[in-house]
C-alpha atoms as a PDB file:
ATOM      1  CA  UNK A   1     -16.657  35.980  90.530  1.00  0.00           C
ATOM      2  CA  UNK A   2     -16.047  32.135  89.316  1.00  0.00           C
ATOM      3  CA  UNK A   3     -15.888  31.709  85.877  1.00  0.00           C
ATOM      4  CA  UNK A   4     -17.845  28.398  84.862  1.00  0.00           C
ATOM      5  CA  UNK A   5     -15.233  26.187  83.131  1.00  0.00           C
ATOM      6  CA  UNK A   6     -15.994  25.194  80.008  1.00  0.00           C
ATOM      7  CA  UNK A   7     -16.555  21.491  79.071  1.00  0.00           C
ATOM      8  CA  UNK A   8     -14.407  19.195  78.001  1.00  0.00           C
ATOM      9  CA  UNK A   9     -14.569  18.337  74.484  1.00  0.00           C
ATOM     10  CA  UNK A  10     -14.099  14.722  73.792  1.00  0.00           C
ATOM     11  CA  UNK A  11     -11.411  13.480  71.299  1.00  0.00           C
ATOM     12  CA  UNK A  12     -13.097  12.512  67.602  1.00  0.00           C
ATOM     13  CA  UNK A  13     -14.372   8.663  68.218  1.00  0.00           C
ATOM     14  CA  UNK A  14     -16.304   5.835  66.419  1.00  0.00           C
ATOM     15  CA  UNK A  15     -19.470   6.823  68.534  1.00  0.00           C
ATOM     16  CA  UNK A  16     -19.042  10.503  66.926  1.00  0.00           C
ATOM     17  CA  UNK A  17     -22.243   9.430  64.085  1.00  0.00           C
ATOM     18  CA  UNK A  18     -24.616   5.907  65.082  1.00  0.00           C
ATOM     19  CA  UNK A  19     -26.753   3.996  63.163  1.00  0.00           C
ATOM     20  CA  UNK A  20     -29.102   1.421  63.804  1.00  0.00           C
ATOM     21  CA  UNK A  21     -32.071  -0.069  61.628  1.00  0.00           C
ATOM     22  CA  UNK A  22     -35.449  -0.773  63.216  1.00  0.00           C
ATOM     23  CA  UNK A  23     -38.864  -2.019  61.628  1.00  0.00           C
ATOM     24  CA  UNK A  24     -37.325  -0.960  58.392  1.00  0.00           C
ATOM     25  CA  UNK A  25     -35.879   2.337  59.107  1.00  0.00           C
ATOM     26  CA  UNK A  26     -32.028   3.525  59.136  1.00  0.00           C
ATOM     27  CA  UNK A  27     -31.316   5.867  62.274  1.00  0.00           C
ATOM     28  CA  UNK A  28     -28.536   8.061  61.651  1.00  0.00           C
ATOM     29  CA  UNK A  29     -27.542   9.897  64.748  1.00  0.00           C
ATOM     30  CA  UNK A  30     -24.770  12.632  65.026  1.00  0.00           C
ATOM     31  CA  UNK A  31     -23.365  12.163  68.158  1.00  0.00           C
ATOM     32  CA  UNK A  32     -21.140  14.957  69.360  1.00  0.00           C
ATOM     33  CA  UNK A  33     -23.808  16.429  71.400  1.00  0.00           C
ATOM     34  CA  UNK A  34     -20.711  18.631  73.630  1.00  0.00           C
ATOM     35  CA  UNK A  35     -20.083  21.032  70.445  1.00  0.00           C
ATOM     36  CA  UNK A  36     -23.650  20.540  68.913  1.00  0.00           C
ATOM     37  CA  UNK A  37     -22.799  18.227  66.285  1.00  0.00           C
ATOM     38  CA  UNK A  38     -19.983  20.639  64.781  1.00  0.00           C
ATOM     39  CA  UNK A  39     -19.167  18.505  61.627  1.00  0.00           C
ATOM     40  CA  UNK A  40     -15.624  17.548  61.732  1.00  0.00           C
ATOM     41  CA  UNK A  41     -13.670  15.166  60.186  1.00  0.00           C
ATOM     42  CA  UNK A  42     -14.598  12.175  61.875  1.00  0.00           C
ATOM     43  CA  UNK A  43     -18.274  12.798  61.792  1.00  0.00           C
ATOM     44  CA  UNK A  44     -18.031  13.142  58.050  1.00  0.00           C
ATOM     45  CA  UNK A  45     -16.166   9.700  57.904  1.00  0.00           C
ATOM     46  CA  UNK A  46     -18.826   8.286  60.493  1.00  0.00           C
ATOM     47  CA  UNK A  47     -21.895   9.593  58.249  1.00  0.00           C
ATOM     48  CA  UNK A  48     -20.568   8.232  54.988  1.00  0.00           C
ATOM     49  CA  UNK A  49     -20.064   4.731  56.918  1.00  0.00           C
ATOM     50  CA  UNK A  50     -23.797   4.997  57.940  1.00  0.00           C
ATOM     51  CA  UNK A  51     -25.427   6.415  54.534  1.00  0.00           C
ATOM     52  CA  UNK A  52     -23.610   3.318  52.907  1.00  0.00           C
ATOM     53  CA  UNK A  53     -24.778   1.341  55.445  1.00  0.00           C
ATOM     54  CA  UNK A  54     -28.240   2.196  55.074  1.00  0.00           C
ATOM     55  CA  UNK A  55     -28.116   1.965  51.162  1.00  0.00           C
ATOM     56  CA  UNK A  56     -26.501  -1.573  51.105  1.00  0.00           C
ATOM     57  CA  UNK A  57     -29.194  -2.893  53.879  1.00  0.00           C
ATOM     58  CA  UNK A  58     -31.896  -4.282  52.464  1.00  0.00           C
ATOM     59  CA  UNK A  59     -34.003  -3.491  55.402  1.00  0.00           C
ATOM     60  CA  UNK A  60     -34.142  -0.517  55.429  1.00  0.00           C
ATOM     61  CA  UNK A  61     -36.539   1.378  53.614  1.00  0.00           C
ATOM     62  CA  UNK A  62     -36.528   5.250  54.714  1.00  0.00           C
ATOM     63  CA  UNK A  63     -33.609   7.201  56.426  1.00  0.00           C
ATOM     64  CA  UNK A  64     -33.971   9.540  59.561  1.00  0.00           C
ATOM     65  CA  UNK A  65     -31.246  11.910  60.344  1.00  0.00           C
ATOM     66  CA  UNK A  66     -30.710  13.759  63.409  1.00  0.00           C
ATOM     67  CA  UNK A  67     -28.758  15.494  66.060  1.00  0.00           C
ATOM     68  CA  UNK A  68     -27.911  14.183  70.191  1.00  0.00           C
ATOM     69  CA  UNK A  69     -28.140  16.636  73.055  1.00  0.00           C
ATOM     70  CA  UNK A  70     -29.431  20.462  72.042  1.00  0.00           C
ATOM     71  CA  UNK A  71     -28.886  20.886  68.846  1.00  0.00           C
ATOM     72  CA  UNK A  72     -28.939  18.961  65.276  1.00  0.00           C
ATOM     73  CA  UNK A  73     -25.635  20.423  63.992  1.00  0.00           C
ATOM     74  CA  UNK A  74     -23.857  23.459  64.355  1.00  0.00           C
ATOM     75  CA  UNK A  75     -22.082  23.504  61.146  1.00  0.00           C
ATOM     76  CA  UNK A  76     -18.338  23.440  60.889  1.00  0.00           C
ATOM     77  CA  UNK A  77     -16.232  22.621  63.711  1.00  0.00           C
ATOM     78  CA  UNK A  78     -13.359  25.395  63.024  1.00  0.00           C
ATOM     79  CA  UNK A  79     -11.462  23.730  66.078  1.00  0.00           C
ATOM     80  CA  UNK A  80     -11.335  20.622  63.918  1.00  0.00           C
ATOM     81  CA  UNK A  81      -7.557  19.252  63.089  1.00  0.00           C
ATOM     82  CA  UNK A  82      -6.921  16.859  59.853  1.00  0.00           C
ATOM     83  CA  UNK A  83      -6.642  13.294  61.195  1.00  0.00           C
ATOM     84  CA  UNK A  84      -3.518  12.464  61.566  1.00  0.00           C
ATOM     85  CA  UNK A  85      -3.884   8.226  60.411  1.00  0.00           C
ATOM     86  CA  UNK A  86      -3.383   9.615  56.992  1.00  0.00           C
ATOM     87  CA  UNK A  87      -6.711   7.547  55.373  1.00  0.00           C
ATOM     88  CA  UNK A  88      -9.189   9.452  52.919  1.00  0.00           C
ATOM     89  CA  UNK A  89     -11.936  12.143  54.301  1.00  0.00           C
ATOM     90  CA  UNK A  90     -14.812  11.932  52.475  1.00  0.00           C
ATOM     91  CA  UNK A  91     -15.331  16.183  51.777  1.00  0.00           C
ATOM     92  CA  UNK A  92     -18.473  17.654  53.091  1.00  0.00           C
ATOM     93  CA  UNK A  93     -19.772  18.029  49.141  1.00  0.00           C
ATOM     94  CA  UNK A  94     -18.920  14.311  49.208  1.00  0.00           C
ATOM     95  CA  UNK A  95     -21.823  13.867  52.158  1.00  0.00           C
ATOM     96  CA  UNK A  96     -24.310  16.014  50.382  1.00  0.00           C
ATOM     97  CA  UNK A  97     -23.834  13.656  47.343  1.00  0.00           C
ATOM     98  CA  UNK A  98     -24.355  11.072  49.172  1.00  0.00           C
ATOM     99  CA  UNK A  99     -27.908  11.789  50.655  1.00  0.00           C
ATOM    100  CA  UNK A 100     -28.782  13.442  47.470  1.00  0.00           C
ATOM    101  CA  UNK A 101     -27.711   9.443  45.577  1.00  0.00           C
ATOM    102  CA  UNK A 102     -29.232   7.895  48.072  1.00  0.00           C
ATOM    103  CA  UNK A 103     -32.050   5.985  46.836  1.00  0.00           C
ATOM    104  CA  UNK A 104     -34.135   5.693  49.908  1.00  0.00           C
ATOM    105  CA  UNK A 105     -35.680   8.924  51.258  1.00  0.00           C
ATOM    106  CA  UNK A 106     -33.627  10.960  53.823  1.00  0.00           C
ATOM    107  CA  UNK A 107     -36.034  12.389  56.830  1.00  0.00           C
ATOM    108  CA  UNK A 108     -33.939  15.083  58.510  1.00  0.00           C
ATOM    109  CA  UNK A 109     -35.694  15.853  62.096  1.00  0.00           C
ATOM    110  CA  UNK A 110     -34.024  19.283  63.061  1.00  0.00           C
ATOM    111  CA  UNK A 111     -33.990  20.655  66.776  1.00  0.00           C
ATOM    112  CA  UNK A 112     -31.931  23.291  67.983  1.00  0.00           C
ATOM    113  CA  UNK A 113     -29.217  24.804  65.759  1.00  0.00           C
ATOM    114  CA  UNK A 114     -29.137  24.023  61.805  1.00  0.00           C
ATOM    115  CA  UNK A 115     -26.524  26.427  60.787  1.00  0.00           C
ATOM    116  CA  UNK A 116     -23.953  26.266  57.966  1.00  0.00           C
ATOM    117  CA  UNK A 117     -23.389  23.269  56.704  1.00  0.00           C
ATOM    118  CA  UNK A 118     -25.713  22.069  59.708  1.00  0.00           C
ATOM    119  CA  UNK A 119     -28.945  24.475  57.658  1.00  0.00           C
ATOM    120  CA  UNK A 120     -27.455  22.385  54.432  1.00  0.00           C
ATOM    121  CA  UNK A 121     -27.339  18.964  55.670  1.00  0.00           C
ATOM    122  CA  UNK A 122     -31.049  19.305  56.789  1.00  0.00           C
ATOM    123  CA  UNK A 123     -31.622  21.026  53.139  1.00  0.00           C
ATOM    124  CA  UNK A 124     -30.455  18.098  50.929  1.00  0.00           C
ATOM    125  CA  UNK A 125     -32.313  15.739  52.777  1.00  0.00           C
ATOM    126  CA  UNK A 126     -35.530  14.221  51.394  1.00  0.00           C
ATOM    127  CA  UNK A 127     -37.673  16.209  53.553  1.00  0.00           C
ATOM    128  CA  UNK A 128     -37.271  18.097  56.376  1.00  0.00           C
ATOM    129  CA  UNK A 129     -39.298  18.092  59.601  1.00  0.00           C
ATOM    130  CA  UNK A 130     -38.498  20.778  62.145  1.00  0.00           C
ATOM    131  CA  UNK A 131     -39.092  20.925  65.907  1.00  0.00           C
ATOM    132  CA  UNK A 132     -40.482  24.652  66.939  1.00  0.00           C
ATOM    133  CA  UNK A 133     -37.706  25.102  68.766  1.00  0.00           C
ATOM    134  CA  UNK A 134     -35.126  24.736  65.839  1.00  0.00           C
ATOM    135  CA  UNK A 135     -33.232  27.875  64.142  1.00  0.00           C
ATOM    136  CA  UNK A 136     -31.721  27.918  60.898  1.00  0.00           C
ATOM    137  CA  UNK A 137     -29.268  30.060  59.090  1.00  0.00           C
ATOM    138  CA  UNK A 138     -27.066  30.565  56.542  1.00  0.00           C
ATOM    139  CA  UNK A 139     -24.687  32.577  58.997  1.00  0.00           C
ATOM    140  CA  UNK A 140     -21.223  31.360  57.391  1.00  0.00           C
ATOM    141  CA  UNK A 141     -21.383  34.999  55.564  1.00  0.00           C
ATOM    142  CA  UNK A 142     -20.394  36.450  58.538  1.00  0.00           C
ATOM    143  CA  UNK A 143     -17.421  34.891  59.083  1.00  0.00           C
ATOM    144  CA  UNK A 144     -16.566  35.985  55.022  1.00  0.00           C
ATOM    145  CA  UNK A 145     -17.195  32.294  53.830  1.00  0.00           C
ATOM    146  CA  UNK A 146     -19.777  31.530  50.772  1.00  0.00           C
ATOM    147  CA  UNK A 147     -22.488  28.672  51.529  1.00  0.00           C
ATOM    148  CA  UNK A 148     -20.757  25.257  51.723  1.00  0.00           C
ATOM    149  CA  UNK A 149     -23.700  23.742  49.362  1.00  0.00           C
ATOM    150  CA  UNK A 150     -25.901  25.881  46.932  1.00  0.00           C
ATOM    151  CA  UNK A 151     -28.824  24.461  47.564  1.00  0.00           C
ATOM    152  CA  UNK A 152     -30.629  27.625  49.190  1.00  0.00           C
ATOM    153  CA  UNK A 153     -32.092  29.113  46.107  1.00  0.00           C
ATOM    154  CA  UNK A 154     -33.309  25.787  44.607  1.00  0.00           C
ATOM    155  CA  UNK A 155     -34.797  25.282  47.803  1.00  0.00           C
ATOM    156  CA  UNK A 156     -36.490  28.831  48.306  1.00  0.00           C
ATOM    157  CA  UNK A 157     -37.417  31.657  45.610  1.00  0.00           C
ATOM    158  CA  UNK A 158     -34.581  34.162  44.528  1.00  0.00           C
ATOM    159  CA  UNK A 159     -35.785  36.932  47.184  1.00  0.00           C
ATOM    160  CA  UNK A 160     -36.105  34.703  50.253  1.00  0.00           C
ATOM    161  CA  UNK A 161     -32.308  32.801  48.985  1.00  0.00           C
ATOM    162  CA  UNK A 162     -30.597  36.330  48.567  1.00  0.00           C
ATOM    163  CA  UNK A 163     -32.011  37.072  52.282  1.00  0.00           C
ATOM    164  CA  UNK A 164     -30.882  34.466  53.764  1.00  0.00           C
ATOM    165  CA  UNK A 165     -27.390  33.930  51.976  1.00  0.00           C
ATOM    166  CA  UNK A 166     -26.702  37.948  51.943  1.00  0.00           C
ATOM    167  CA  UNK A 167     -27.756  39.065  55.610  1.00  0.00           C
ATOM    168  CA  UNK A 168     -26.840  36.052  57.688  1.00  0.00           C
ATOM    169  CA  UNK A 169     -29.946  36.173  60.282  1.00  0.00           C
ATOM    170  CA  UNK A 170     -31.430  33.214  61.723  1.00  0.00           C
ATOM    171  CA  UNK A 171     -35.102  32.004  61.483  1.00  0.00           C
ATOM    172  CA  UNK A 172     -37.341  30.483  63.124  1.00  0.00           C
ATOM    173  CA  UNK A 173     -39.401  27.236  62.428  1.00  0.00           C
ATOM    174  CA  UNK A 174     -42.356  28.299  61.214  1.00  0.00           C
ATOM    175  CA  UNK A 175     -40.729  31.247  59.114  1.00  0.00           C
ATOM    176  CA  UNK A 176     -38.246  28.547  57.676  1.00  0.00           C
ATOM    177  CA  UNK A 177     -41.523  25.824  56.680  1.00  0.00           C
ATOM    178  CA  UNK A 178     -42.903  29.227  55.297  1.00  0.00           C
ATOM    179  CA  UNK A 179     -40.604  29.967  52.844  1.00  0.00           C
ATOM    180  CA  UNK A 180     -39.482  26.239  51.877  1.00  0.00           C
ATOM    181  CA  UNK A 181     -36.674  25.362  53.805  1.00  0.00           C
ATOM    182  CA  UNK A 182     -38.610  22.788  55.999  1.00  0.00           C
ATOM    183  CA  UNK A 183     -42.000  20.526  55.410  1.00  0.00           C
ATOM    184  CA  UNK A 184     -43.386  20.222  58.983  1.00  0.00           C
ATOM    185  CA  UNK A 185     -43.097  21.893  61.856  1.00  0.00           C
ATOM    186  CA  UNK A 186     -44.148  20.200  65.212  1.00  0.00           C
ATOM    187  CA  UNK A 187     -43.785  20.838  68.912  1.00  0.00           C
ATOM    188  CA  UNK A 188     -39.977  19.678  69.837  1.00  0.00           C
ATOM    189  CA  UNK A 189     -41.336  16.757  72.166  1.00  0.00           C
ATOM    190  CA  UNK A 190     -42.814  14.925  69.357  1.00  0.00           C
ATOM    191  CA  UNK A 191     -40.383  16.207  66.796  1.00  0.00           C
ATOM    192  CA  UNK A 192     -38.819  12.140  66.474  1.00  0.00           C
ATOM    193  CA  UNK A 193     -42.188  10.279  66.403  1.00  0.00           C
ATOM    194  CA  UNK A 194     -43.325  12.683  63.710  1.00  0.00           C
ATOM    195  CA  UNK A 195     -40.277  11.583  61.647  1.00  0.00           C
ATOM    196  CA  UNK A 196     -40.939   8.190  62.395  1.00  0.00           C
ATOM    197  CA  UNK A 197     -43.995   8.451  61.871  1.00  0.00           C
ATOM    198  CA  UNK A 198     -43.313  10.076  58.001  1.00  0.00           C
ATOM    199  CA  UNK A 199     -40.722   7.433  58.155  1.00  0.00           C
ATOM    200  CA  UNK A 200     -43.044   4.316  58.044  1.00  0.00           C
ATOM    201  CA  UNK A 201     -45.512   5.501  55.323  1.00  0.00           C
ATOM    202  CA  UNK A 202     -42.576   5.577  53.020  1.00  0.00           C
ATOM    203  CA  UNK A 203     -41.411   2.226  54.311  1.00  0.00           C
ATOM    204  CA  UNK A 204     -45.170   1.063  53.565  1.00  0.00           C
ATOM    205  CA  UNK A 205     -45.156   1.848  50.247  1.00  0.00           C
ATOM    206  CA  UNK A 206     -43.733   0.174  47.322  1.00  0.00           C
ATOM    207  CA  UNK A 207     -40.060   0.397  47.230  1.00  0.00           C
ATOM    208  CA  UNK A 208     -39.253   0.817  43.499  1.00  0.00           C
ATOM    209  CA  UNK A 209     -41.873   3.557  43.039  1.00  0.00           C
ATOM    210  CA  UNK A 210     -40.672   5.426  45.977  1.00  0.00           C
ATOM    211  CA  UNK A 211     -37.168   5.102  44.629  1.00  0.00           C
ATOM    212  CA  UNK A 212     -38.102   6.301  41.267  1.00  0.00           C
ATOM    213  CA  UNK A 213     -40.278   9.169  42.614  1.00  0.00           C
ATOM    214  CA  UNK A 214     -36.860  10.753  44.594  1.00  0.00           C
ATOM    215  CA  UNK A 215     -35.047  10.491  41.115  1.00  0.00           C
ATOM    216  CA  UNK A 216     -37.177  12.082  39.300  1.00  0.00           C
ATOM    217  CA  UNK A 217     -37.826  14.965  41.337  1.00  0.00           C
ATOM    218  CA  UNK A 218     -33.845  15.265  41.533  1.00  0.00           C
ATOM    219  CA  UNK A 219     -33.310  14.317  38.141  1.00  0.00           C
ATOM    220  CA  UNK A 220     -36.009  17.379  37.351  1.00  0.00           C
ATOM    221  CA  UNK A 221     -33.521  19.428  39.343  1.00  0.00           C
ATOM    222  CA  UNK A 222     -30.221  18.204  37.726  1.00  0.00           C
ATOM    223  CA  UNK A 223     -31.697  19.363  34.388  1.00  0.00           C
ATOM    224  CA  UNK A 224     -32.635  22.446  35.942  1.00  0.00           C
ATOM    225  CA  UNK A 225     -28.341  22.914  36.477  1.00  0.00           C
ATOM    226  CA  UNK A 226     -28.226  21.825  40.391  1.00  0.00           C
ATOM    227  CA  UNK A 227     -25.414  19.787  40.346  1.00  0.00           C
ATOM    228  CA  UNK A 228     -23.039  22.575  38.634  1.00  0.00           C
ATOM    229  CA  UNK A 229     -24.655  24.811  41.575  1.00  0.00           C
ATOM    230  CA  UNK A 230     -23.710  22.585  43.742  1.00  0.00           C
ATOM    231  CA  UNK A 231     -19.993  22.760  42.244  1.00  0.00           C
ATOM    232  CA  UNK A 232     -20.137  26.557  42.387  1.00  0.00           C
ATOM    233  CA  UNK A 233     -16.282  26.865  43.392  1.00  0.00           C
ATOM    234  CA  UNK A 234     -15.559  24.885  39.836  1.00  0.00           C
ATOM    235  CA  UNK A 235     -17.468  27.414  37.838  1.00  0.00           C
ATOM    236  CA  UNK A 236     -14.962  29.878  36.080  1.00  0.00           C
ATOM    237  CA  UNK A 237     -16.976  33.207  36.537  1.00  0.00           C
ATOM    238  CA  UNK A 238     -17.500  32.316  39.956  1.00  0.00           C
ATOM    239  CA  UNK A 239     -13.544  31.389  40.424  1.00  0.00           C
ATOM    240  CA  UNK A 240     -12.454  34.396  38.459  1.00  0.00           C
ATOM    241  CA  UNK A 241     -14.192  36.658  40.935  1.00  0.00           C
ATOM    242  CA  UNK A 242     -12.655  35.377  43.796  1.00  0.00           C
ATOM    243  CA  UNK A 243      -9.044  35.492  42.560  1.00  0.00           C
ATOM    244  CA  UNK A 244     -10.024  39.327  41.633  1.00  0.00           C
ATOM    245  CA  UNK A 245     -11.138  40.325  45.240  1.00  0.00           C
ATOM    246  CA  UNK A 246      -8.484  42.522  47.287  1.00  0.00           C
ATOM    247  CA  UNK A 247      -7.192  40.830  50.258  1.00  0.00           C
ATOM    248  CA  UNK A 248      -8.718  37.381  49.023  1.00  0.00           C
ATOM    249  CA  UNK A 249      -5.684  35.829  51.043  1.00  0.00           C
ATOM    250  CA  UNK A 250      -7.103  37.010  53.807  1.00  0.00           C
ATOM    251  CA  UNK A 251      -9.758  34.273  54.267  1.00  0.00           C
ATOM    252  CA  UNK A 252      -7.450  32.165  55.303  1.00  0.00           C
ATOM    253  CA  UNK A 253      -5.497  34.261  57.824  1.00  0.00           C
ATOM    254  CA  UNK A 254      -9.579  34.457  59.027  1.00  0.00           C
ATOM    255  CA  UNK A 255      -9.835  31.294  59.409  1.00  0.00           C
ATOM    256  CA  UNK A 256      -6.715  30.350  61.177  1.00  0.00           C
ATOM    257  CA  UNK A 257      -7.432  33.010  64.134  1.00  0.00           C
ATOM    258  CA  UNK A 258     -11.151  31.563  64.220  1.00  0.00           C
ATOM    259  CA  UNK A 259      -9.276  28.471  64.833  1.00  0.00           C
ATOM    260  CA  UNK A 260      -6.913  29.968  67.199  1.00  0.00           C
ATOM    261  CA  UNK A 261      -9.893  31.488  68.967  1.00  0.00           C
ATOM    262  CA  UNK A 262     -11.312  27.809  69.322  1.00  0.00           C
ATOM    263  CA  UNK A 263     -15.107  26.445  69.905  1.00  0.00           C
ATOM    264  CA  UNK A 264     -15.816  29.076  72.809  1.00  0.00           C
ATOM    265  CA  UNK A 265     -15.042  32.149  70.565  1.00  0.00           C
ATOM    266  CA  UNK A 266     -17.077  30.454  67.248  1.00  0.00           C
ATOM    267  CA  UNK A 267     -20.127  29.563  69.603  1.00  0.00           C
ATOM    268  CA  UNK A 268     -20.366  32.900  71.073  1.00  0.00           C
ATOM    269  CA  UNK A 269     -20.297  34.353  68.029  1.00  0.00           C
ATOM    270  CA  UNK A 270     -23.408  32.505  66.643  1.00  0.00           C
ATOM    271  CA  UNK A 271     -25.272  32.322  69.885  1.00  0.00           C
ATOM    272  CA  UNK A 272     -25.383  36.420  69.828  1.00  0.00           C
ATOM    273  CA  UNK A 273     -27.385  35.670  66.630  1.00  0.00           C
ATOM    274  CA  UNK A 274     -30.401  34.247  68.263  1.00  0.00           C
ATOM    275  CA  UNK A 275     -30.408  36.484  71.034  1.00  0.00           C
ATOM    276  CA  UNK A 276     -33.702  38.753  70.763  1.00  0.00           C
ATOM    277  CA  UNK A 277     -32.848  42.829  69.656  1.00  0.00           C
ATOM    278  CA  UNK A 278     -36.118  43.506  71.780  1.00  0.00           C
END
């Protein structure tokens, strides 16, 4: 029996996130379509390059973020080592803050895997517009991990945030627009025209009243307590249960064999998720 080899992963490049502007819309594209977007650290330095881009450039109006190849991110890439050039990472809480300062809406058009951080990303954004072929989840719970951004139960009610933060399980589309986590839901060939197409009616409108209508939804939010949510690992009830757990050392001796265990070993893992019980 040959075993398939597995394919080459390329080395963290410039290419890793593009951007271009056209008729008054920012393209952000993650572009490491091998390990389905897995956000390391150049990809975060990549998509803070582009988000600034798109807020300094006057043409552009409305954001659309997406994914290359089969997926629109995978979350985490655990095979990910620090850079070794020794410049500043922007964190992956320093991304999220970025789309959620933005001024100009964020469109995030989801295909494929949106897990982890990857099910977050497409949360913070603006709105959310999912291909029927795309599969969320908050799965980072089974690897012992808490939710890299609290957004989930600002997003969803209590019952449907403790379901999908406590058990792990992927959804589907529809179930996902059902419950809040996504807008639209369309069929996965016309999942990028219907973003555009979202994209230009809020390029069409008046920019300062667009502008003002994003910050005050979020600013409704802030004084609702999302931002000290969103800095859950600050909070000291939250920090004094975690230095109170038994073996809370052991996340990171988890960690390091996921890493040991590479991409292969993590993607297996979450693939078994989707597979159908039936």
């Amino acid at each position: 029996m040959t075993v398939p080899s597995q394919p080459e992963i390329p080395p963290p490049s410039p290419d890793d996130v593009l951007f271009h502007e056209r008729d008054g819309i920012g393209w952000i594209t993650l572009n490491r379509p091998v390990v389905l977007n897995a956000i390391d650290w150049s990809i975060r330095r990549r998509l803070m390059a582009a988000l600034e881009e798109a807020g300094r450039n006057e043409a552009v109006h409305a954001v659309i973020l997406h994914g290359a190849g089969r997926a629109f991110c995978s979350g985490g890439d655990l095979q990910s080592r620090p850079p070794e050039d020794g410049q500043p990472t922007p964190s992956a809480m320093a991304i999220f803050l970025a789309i959620w300062e933005l001024p100009k809406p964020v469109i995030a058009a989801v295909h494929g895997y949106a897990v982890g951080q990857g099910c977050e990303l497409a949360g913070v954004c603006d709105l959310t517009i999912a291909a029927d072929d795309a599969r969320f989840g908050e799965i980072q719970i089974r690897h012992g991990f808490g939710p890299p951004l609290l957004i989930t139960p600002y997003l969803l009610g209590m019952k449907q945030a403790k379901e999908l933060l406590l058990l792990g399980e992927m959804i589907d589309a529809e179930t996902a627009r059902r419950i809040g986590l996504v807008n639209r839901v369309v069929p996965a060939a016309r999942l990028l025209d219907e973003a555009e197409s979202v994209a230009r009616k809020l390029a069409a409108l008046p920019p300062k009243a667009v502008r003002l209508n994003k910050l005050l939804v979020n600013r409704a939010y802030e004084l609702a307590g999302i931002r000290q949510a969103f800095a859950y690992r600050d909070d000291p009830v939250v920090r004094a249960f975690q230095e109170a757990q038994p073996g809370s050392d052991g996340l990171n001796e988890h960690l390091r064999i996921l890493r040991e265990q590479g991409w292969e070993a993590f993607r297996a893992s979450r693939d078994a998720l989707y597979r159908d019980p039936h």
